[in-house]
C-alpha atoms as a PDB file:
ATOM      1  CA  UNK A   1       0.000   0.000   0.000  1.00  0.00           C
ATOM      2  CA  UNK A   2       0.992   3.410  -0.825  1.00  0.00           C
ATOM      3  CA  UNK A   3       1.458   6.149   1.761  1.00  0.00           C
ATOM      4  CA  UNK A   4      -2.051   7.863   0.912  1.00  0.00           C
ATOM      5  CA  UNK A   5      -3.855   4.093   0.716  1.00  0.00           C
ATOM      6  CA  UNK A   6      -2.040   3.577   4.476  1.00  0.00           C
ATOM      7  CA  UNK A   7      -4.174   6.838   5.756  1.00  0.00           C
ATOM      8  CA  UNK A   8      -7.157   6.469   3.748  1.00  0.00           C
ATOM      9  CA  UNK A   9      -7.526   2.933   5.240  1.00  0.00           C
ATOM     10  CA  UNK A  10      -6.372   4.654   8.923  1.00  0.00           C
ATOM     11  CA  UNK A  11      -8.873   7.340   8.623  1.00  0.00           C
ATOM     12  CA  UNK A  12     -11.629   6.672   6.343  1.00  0.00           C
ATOM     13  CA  UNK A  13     -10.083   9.715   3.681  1.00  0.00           C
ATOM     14  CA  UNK A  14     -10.167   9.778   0.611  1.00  0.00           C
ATOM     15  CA  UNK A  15      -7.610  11.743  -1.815  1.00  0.00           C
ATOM     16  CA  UNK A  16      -7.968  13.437  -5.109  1.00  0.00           C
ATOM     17  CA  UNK A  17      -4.577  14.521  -6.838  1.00  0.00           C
ATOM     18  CA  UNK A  18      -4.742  17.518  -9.065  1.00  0.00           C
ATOM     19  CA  UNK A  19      -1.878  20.027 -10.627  1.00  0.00           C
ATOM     20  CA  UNK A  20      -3.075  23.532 -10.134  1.00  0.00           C
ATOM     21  CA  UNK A  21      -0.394  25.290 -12.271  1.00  0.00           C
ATOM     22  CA  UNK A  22       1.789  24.579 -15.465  1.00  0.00           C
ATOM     23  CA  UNK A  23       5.429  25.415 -15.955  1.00  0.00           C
ATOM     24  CA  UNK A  24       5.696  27.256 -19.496  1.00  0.00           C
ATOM     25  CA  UNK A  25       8.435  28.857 -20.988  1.00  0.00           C
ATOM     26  CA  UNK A  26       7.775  32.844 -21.241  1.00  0.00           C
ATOM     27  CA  UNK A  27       7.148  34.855 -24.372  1.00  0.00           C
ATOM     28  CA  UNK A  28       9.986  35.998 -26.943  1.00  0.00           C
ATOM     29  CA  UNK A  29       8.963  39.191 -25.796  1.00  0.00           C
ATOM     30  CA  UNK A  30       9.010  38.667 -21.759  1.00  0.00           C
ATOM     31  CA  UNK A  31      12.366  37.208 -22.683  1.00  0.00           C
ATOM     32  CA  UNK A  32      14.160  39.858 -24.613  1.00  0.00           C
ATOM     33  CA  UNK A  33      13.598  41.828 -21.822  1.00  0.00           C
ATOM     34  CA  UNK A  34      15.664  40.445 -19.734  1.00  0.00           C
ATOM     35  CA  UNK A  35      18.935  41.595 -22.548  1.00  0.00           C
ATOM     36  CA  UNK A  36      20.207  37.858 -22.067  1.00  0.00           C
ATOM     37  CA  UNK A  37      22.791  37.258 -24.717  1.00  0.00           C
ATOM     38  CA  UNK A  38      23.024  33.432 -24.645  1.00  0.00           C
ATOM     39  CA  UNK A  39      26.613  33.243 -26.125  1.00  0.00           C
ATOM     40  CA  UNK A  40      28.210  35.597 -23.421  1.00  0.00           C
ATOM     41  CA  UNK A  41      27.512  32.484 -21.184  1.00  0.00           C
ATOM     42  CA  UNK A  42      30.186  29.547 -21.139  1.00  0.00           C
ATOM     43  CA  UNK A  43      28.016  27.680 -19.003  1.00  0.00           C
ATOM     44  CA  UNK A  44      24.494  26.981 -18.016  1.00  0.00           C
ATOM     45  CA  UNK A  45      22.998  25.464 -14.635  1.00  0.00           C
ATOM     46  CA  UNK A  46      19.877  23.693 -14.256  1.00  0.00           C
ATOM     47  CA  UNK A  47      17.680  22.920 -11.652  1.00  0.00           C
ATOM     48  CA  UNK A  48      14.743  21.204 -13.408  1.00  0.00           C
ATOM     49  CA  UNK A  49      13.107  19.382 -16.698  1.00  0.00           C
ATOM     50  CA  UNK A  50      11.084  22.031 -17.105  1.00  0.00           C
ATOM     51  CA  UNK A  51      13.687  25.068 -17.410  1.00  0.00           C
ATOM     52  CA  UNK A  52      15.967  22.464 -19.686  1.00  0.00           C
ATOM     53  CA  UNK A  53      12.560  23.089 -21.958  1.00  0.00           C
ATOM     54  CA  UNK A  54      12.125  26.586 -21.364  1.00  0.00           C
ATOM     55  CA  UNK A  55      15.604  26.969 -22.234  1.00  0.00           C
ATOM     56  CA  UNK A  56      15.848  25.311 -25.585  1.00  0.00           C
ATOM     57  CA  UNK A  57      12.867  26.452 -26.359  1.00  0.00           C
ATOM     58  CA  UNK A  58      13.207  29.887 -26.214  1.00  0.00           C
ATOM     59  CA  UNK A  59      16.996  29.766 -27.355  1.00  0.00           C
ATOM     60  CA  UNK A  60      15.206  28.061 -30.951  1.00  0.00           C
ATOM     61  CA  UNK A  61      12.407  30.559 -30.803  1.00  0.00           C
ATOM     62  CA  UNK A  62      15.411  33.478 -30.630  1.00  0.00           C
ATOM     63  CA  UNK A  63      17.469  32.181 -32.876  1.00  0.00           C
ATOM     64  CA  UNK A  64      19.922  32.098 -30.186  1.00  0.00           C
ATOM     65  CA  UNK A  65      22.960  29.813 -31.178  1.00  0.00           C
ATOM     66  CA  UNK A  66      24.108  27.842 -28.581  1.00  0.00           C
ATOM     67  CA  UNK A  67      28.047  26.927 -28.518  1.00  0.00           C
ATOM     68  CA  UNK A  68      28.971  23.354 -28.433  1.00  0.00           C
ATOM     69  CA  UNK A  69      31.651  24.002 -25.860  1.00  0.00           C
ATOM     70  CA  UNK A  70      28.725  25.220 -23.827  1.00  0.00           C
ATOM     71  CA  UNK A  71      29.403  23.669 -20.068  1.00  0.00           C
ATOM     72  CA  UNK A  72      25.887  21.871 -18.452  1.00  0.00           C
ATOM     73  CA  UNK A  73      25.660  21.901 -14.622  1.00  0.00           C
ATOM     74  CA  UNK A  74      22.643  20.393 -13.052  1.00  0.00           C
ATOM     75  CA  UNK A  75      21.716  19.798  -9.638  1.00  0.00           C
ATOM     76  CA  UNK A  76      20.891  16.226  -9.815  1.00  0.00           C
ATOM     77  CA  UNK A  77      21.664  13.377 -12.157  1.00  0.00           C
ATOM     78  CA  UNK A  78      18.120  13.088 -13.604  1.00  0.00           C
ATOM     79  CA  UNK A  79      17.691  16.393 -14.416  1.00  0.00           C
ATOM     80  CA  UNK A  80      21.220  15.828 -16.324  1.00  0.00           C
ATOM     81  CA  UNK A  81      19.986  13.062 -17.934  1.00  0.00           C
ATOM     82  CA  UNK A  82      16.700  15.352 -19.679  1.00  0.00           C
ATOM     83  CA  UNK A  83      19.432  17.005 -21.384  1.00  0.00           C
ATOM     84  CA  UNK A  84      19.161  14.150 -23.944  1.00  0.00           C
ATOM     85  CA  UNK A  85      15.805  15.487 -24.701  1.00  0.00           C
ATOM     86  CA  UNK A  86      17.675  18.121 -26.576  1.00  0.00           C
ATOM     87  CA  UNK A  87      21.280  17.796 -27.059  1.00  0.00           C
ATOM     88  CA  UNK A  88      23.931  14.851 -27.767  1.00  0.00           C
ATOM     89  CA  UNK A  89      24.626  13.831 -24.467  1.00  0.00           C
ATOM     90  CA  UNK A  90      28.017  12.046 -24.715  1.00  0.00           C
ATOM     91  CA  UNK A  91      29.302  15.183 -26.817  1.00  0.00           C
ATOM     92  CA  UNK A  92      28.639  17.162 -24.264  1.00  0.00           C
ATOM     93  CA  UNK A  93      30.261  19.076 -21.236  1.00  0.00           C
ATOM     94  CA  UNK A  94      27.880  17.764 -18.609  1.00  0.00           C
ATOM     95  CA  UNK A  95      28.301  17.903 -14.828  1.00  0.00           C
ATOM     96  CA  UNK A  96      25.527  17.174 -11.987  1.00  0.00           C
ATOM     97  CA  UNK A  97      25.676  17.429  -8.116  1.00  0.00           C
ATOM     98  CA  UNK A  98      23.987  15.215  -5.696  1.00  0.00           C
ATOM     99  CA  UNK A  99      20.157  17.521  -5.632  1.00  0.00           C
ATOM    100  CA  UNK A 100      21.835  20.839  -3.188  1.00  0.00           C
ATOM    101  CA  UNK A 101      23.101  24.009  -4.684  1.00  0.00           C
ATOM    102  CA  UNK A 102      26.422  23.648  -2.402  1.00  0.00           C
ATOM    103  CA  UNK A 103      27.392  20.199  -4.270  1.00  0.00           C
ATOM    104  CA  UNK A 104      26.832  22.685  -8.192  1.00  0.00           C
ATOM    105  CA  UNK A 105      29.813  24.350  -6.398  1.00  0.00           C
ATOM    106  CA  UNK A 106      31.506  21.655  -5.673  1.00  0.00           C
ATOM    107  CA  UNK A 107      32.061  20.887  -9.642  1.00  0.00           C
ATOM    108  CA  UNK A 108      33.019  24.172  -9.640  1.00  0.00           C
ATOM    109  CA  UNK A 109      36.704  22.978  -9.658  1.00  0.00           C
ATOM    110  CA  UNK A 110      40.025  25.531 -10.857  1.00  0.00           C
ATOM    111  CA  UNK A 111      38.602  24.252 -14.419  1.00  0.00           C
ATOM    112  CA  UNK A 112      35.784  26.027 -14.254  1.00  0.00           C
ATOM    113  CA  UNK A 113      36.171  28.842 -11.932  1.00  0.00           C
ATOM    114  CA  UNK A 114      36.932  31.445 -15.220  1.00  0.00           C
ATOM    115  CA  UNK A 115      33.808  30.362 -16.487  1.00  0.00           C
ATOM    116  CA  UNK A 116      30.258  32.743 -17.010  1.00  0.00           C
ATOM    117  CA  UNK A 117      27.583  31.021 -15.285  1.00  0.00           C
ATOM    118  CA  UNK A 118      23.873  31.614 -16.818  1.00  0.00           C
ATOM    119  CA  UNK A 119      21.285  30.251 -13.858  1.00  0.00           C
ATOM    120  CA  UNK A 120      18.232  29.219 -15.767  1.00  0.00           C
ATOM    121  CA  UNK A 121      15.202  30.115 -13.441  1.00  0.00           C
ATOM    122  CA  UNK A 122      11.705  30.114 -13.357  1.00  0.00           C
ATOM    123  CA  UNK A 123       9.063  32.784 -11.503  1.00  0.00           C
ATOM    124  CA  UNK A 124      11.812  34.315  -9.379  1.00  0.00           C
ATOM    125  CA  UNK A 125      16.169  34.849  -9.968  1.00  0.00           C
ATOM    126  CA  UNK A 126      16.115  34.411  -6.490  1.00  0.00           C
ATOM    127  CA  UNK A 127      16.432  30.974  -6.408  1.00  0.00           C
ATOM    128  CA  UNK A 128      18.393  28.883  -4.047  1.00  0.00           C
ATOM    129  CA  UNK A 129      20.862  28.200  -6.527  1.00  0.00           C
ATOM    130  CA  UNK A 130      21.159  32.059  -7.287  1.00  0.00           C
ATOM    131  CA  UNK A 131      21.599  32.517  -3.325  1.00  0.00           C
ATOM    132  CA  UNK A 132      24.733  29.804  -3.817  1.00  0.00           C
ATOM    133  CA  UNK A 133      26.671  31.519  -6.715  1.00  0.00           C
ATOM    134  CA  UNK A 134      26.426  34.843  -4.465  1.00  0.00           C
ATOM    135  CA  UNK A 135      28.518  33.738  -1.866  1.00  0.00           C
ATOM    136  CA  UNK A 136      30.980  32.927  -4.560  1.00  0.00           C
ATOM    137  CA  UNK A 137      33.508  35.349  -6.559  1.00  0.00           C
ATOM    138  CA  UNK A 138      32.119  33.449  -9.742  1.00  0.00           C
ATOM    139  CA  UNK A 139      30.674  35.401 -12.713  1.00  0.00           C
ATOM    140  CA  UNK A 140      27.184  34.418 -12.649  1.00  0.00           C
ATOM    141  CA  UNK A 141      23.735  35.960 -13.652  1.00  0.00           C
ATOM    142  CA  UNK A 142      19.978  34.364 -13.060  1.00  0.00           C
ATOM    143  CA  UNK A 143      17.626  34.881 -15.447  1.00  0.00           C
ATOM    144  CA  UNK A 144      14.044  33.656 -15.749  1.00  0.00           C
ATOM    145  CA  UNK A 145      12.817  31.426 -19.022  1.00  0.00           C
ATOM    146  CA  UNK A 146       9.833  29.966 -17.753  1.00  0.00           C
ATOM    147  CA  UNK A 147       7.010  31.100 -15.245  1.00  0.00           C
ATOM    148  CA  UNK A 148       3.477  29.546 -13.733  1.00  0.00           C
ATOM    149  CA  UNK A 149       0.541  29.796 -15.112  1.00  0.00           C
ATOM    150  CA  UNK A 150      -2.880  28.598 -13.536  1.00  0.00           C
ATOM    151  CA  UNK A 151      -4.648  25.735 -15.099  1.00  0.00           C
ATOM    152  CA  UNK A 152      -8.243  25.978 -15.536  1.00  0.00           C
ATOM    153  CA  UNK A 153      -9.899  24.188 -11.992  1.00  0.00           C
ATOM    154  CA  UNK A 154     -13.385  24.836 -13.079  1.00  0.00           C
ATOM    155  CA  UNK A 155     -14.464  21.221 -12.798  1.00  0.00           C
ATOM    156  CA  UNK A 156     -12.922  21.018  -9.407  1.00  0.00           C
ATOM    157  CA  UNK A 157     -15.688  20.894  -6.979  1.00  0.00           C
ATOM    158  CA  UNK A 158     -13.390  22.942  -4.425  1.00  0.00           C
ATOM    159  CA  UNK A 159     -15.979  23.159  -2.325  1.00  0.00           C
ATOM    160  CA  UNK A 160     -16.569  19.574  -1.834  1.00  0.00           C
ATOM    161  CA  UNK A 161     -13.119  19.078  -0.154  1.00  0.00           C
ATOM    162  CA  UNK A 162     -12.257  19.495   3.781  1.00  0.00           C
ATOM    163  CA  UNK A 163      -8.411  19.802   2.872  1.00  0.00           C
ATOM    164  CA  UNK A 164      -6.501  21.317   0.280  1.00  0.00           C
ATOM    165  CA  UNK A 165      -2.905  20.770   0.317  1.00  0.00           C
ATOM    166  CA  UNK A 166      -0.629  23.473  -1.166  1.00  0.00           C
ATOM    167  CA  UNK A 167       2.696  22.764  -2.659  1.00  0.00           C
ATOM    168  CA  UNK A 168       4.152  26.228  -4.221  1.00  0.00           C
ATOM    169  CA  UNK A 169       2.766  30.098  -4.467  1.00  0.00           C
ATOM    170  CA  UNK A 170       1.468  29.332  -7.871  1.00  0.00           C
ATOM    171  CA  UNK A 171      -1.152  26.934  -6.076  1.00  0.00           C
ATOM    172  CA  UNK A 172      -2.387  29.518  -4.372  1.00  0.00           C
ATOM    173  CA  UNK A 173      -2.492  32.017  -7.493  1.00  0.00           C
ATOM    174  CA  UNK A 174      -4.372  29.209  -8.856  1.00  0.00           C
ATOM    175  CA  UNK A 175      -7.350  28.587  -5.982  1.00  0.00           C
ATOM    176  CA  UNK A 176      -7.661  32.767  -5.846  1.00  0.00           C
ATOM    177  CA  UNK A 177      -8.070  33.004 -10.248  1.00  0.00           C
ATOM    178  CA  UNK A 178     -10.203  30.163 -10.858  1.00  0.00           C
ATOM    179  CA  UNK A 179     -12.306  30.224  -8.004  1.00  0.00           C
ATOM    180  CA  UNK A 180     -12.238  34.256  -6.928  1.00  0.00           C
ATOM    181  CA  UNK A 181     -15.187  33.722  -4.256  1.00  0.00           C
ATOM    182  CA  UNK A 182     -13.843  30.738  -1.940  1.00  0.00           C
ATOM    183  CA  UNK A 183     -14.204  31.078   0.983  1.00  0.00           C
ATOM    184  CA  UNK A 184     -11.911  28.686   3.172  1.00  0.00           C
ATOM    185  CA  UNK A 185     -14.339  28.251   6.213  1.00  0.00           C
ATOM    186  CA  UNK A 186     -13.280  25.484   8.594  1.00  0.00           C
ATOM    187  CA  UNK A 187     -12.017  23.695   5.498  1.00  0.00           C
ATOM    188  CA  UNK A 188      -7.876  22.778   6.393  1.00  0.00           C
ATOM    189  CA  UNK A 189      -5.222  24.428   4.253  1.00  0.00           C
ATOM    190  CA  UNK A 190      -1.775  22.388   4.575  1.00  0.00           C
ATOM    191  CA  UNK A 191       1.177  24.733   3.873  1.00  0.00           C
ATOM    192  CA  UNK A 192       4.183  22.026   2.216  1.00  0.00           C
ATOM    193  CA  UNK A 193       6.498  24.626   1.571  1.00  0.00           C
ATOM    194  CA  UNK A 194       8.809  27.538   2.502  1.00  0.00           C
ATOM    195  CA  UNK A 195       8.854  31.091   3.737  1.00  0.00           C
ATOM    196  CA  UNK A 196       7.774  32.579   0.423  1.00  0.00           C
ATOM    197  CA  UNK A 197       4.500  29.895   0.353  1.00  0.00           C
ATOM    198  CA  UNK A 198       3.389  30.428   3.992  1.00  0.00           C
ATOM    199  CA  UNK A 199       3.857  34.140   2.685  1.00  0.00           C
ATOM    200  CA  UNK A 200       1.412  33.657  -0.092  1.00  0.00           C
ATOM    201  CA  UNK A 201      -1.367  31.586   1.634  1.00  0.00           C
ATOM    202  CA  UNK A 202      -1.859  33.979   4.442  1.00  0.00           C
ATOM    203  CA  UNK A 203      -2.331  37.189   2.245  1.00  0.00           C
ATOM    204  CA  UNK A 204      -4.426  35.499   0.361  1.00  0.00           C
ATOM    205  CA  UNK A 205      -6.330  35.484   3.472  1.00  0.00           C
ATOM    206  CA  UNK A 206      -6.020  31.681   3.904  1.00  0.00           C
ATOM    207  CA  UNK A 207      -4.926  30.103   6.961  1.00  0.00           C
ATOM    208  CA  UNK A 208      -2.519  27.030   7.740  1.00  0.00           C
ATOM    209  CA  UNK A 209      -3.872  24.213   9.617  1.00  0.00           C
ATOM    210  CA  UNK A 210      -0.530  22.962   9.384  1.00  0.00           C
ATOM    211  CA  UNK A 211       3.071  23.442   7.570  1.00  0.00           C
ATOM    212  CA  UNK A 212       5.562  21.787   6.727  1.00  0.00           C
ATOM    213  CA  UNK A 213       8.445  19.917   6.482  1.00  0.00           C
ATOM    214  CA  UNK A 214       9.634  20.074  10.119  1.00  0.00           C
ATOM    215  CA  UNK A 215      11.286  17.968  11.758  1.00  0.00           C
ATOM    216  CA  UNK A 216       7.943  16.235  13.447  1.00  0.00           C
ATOM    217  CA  UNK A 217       6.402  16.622  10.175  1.00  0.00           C
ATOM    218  CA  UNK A 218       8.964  15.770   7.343  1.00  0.00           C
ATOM    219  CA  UNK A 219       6.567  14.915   4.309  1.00  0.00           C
ATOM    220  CA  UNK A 220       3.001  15.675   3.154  1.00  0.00           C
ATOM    221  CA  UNK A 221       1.482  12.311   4.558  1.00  0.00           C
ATOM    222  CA  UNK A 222       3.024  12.861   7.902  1.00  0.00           C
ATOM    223  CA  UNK A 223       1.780  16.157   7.871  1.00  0.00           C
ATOM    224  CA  UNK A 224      -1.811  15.092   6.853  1.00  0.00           C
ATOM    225  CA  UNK A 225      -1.799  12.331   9.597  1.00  0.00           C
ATOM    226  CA  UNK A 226      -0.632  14.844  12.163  1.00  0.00           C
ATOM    227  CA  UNK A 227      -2.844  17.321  11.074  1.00  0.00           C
ATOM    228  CA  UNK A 228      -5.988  14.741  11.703  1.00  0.00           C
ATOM    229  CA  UNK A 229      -4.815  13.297  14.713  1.00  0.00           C
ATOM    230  CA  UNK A 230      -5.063  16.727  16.474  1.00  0.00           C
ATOM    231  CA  UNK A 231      -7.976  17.883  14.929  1.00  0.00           C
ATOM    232  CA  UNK A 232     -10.196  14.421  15.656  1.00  0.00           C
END
């Protein structure tokens, strides 16, 4: 049995499982805003699939030429692995850390320490990767290719739910576009996220039941089970 079976069987729950937001890449416009020449960039560091998209997607759509001896730094090996999607892999200068933005330093090595770093972001450049490079003397710039965008929830009966678990800001753009007049009532909001997504769910004039991770609470089920137990 899967986590979610485990509590549905524990508590008599039942789950529905439904993306509230899309990752796309932005606009040529929205992008040649930013004055991001791709070939002043030796290298390029990734953090997802869905920038490695945004990315080659946009580059294609600007007629942006991309250098073979371009340098690949990803923070995990499966998000180095997408790369096949749209390059030669084994042709390539490809590097990937172990999922933290400390171990992209790390591979940072006398090699590569000359190098321009482009930090391919989505939403924000404040990311936690950005946040890395700035403790470092190494030329780097962040620079957003792709953003959220709310997917249409219209044939989610919102109402018909006593908990709605929120993963990311965008989720909570999403509940306050498609459904404008929700009110949250004694319904349980579930905060699985950060600063910046506690942030967004209260002035949105939500409020947590419960957030998370913490150390008592380290993943969404445990967090849903915890949330139950003291609320029986």
């Amino acid at each position: 049995m899967t986590p979610y079976e485990n509590l549905s069987a524990k508590y008599g729950v039942s789950f529905t499982f439904a993306p509230f937001y899309q990752i796309v890449p932005l606009s040529s416009i929205e992008m040649r805003a930013q004055h991001c020449n791709i070939a002043d960039y030796s290298a390029v560091v990734f953090s997802s699939r869905s920038t490695i998209d945004a990315f080659f997607s946009l580059c294609e759509e600007l007629r942006m030429k991309i250098s073979e001896e371009m340098k690949y730094f990803c923070t995990n090996e499966k998000v180095a692995m997408y790369l096949q999607k749209h390059i030669v892999y084994r042709k390539r200068k490809i590097f990937f850390g172990d999922g933290t933005p400390s171990s992209v330093l790390d591979l940072i090595t006398a090699k590569h320490k000359d190098d321009n770093f482009l930090i391919v972001t989505s939403d924000s450049p404040v990311s936690s990767l950005t946040k890395a490079f700035d403790t470092t003397s190494y030329k780097h710039k962040s620079v957003i290719f792709a953003k959220s965008v709310s997917k249409d929830l219209h044939d989610v009966a919102i109402n018909d739910y006593d908990m709605i678990v929120v993963y990311n800001k965008a989720d909570v753009a999403a509940i306050k576009e498609n459904f404008p007049d929700f009110q949250q009532g004694d319904r349980a909001i579930i905060a699985y996220g950060g600063e910046s997504l506690k942030k967004a769910v209260t002035e949105a004039g939500f409020t947590i039941g419960i957030s998370a991770p913490t150390p008592e609470c380290n993943s969404v089920v445990k967090a849903i089970d915890t949330y139950i137990q003291n609320n029986k």
